[in-house]
Protein backbone atom coordinates (compact mmCIF):
# COMPACT_ATOMS: atom_id res chain seq x y z
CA UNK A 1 0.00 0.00 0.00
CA UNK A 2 0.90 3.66 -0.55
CA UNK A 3 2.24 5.50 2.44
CA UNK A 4 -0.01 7.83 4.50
CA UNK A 5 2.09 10.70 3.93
CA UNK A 6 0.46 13.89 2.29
CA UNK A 7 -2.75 12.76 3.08
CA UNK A 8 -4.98 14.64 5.52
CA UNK A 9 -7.15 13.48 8.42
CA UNK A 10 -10.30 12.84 6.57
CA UNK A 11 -8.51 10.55 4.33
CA UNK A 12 -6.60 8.67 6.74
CA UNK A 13 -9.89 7.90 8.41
CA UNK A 14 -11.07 6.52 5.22
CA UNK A 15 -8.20 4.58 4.33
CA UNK A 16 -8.27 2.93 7.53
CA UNK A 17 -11.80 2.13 7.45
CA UNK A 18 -11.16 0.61 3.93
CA UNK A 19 -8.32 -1.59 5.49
CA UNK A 20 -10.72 -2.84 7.88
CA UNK A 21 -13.74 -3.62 5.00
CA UNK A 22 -11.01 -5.70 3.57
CA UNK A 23 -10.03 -7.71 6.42
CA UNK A 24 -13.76 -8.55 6.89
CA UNK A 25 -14.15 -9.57 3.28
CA UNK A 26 -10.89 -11.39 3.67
CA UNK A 27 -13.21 -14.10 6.06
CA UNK A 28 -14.98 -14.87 2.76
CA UNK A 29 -11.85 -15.20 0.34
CA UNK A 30 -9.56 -17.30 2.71
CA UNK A 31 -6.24 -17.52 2.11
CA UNK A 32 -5.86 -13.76 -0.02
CA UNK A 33 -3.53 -11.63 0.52
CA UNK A 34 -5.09 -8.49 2.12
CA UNK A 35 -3.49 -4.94 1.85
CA UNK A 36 -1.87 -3.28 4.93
CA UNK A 37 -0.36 -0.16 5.97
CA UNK A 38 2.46 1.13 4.71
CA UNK A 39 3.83 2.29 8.81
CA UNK A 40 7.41 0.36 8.14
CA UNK A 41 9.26 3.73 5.96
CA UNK A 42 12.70 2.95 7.25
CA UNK A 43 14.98 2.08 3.51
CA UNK A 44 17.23 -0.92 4.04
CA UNK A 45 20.75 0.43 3.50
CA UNK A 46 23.84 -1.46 1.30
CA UNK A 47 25.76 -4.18 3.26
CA UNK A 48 28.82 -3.55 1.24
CA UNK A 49 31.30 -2.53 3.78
CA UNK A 50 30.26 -4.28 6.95
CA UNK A 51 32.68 -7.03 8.37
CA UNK A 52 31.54 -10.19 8.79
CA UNK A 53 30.93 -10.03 12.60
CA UNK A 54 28.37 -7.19 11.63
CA UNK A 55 27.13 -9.45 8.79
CA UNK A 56 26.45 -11.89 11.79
CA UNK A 57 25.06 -9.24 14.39
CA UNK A 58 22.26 -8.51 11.61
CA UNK A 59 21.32 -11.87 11.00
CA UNK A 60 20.94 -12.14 15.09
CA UNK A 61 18.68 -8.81 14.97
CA UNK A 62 16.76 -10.29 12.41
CA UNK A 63 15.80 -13.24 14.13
CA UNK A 64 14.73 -11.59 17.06
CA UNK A 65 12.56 -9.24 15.43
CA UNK A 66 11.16 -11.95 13.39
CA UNK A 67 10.53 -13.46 16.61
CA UNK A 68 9.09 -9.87 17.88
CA UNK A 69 6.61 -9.89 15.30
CA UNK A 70 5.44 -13.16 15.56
CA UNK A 71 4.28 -12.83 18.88
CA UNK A 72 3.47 -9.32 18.63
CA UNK A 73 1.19 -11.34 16.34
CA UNK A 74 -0.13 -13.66 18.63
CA UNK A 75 -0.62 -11.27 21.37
CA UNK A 76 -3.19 -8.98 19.36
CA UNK A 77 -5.28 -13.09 17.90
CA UNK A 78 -5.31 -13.62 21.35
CA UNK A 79 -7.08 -10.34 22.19
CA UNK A 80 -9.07 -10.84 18.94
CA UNK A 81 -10.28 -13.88 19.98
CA UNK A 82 -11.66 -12.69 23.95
CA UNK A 83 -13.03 -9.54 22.03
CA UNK A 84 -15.26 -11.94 19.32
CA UNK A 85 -16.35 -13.96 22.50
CA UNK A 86 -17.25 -11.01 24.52
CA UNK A 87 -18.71 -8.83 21.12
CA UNK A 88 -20.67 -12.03 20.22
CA UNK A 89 -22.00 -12.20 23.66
CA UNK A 90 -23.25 -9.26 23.35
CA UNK A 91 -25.07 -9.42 19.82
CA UNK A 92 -26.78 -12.53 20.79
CA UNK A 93 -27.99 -10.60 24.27
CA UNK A 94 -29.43 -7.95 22.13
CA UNK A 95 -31.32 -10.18 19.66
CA UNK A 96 -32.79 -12.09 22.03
CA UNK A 97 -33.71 -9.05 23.98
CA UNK A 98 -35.26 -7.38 20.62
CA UNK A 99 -37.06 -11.12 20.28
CA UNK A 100 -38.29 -11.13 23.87
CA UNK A 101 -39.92 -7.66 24.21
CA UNK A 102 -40.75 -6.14 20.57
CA UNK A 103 -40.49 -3.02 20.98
CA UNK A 104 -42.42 -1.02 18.71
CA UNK A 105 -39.32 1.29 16.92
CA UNK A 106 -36.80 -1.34 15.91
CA UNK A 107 -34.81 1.29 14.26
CA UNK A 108 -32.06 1.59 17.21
CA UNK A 109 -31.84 -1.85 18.03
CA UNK A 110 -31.06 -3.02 14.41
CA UNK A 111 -28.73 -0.21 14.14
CA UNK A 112 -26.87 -1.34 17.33
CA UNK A 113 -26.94 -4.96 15.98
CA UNK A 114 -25.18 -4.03 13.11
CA UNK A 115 -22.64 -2.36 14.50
CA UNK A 116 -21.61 -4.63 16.92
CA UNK A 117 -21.90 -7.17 14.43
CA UNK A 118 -19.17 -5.22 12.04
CA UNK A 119 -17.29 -5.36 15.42
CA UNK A 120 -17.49 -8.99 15.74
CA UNK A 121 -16.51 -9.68 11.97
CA UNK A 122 -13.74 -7.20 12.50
CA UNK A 123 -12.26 -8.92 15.64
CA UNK A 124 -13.20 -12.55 13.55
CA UNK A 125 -10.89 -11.32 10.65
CA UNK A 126 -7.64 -10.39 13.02
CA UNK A 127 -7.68 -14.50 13.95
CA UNK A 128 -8.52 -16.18 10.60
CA UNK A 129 -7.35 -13.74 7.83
CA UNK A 130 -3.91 -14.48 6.21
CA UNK A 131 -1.20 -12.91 8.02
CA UNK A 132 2.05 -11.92 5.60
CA UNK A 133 5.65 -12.34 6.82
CA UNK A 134 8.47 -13.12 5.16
CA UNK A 135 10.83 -15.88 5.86
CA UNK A 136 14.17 -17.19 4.48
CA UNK A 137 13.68 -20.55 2.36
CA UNK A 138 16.12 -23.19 3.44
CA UNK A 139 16.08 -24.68 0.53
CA UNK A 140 16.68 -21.73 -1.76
CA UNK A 141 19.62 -20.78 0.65
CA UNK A 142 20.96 -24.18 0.00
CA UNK A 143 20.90 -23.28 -3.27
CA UNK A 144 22.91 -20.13 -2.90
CA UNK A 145 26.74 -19.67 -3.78
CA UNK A 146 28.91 -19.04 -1.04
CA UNK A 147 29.83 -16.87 0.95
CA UNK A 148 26.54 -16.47 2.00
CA UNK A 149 26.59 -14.72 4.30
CA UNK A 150 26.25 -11.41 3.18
CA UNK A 151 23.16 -12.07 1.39
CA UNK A 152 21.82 -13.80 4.22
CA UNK A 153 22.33 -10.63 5.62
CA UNK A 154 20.77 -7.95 3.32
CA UNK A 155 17.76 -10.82 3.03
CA UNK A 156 17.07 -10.00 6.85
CA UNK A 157 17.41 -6.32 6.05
CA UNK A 158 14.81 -6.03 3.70
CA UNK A 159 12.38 -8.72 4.80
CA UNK A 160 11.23 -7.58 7.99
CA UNK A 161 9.37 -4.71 6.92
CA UNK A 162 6.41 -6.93 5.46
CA UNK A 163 6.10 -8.49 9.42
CA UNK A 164 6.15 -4.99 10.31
CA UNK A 165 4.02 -3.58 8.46
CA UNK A 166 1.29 -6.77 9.15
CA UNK A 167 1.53 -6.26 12.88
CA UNK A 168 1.10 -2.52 12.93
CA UNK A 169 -1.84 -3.41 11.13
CA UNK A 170 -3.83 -6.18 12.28
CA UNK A 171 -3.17 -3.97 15.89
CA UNK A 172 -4.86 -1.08 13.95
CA UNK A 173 -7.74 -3.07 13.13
CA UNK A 174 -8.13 -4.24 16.64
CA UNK A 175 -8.55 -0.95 18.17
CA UNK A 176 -11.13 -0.14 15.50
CA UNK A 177 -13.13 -3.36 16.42
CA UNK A 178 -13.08 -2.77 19.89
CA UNK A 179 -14.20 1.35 19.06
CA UNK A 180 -17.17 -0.37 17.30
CA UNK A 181 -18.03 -2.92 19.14
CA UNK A 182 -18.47 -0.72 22.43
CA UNK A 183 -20.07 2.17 20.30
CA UNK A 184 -22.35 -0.89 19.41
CA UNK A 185 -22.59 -2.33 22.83
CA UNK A 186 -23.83 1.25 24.40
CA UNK A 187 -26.35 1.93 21.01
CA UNK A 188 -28.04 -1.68 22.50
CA UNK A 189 -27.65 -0.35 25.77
CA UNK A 190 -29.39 2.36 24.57
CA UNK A 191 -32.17 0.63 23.00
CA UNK A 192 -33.03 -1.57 26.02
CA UNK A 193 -33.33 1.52 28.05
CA UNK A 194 -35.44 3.53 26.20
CA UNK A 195 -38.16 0.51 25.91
CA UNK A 196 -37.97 -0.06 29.25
């Protein structure tokens, strides 16, 4: 994706709720690649004159970032997955509320269940939806000419940014979720108290 630079607050807002449309759609296409943001802008640099103990230090970094990101990763599906339990909760408290009383204006209550709905497909999509990273191939690197070490190297410098830029994302989209499943949760709220 493009970076957010240049673009004003209106736009950003967009952009980000566009991000999250995808990820919902992404439960229906499984296994697509979804777009993320761009929030990675650091350029890897040219490896030409580093020794080969620096050579080594970077391949070191880039396994524990790798490793960073992976459970960076984890940390915001296991969020994900207490926020779907809790949002779906929720949803299936307000229709059987809306079944059990019938209120005469429906208007707020279906309102409220879609939100929190879009909440729950948004927390749904940070678990299932395909999660880029990129990894180095064993068996391409066995295929490599030595010294390898160097490219090994510059491989780690580059590849990162994808994990990077998936994290920063899928913890975007989790904030949103939670922002609309509330605002949903206190629109059924709402609802409930106003046919009381």
């Amino acid at each position: 994706m493009s970076s957010a630079k240049g673009k004003g607050p209106v736009r950003l807002f967009l952009h980000g709720q566009w991000i999250y449309l995808l990820h919902i759609c992404g439960l229906l296409a499984p296994g697509q690649k979804i777009p993320v943001f761009a929030s990675h802008q650091v350029e890897a640099q040219p490896l030409d004159n580093w020794a080969e103990e620096d050579l080594e230090r970077m391949i070191e970094e880039g396994h524990r970032q790798l490793d960073r990101q992976l459970s960076d990763l984890e940390e915001i599906r296991g969020r994900a997955q207490w926020l779907f339990t809790v949002g779906a909760a929720v949803t299936a408290a307000l229709g059987g509320a809306f079944r059990t009383v019938g209120p005469t204006n429906p208007a707020l209550w279906l309102v409220a269940f879609i939100v929190l709905s879009y909440g729950v497909a948004g927390a749904a999509a940070i678990t299932t939806v395909r999660a880029d990273f990129a990894t180095i191939d064993t068996a391409k690197l066995s295929q490599s000419t030595p010294p390898i070490l160097k490219s090994l190297a510059t491989s780690y410098s580059r590849m990162l940014r994808i994990g990077e830029d998936t994290v920063a994302t899928r913890l975007t989209v989790f904030r949103q979720a939670v922002f609309v499943v509330v605002i949903g949760g206190y629109l059924g709220l709402v609802a409930v108290l106003l046919h009381g």
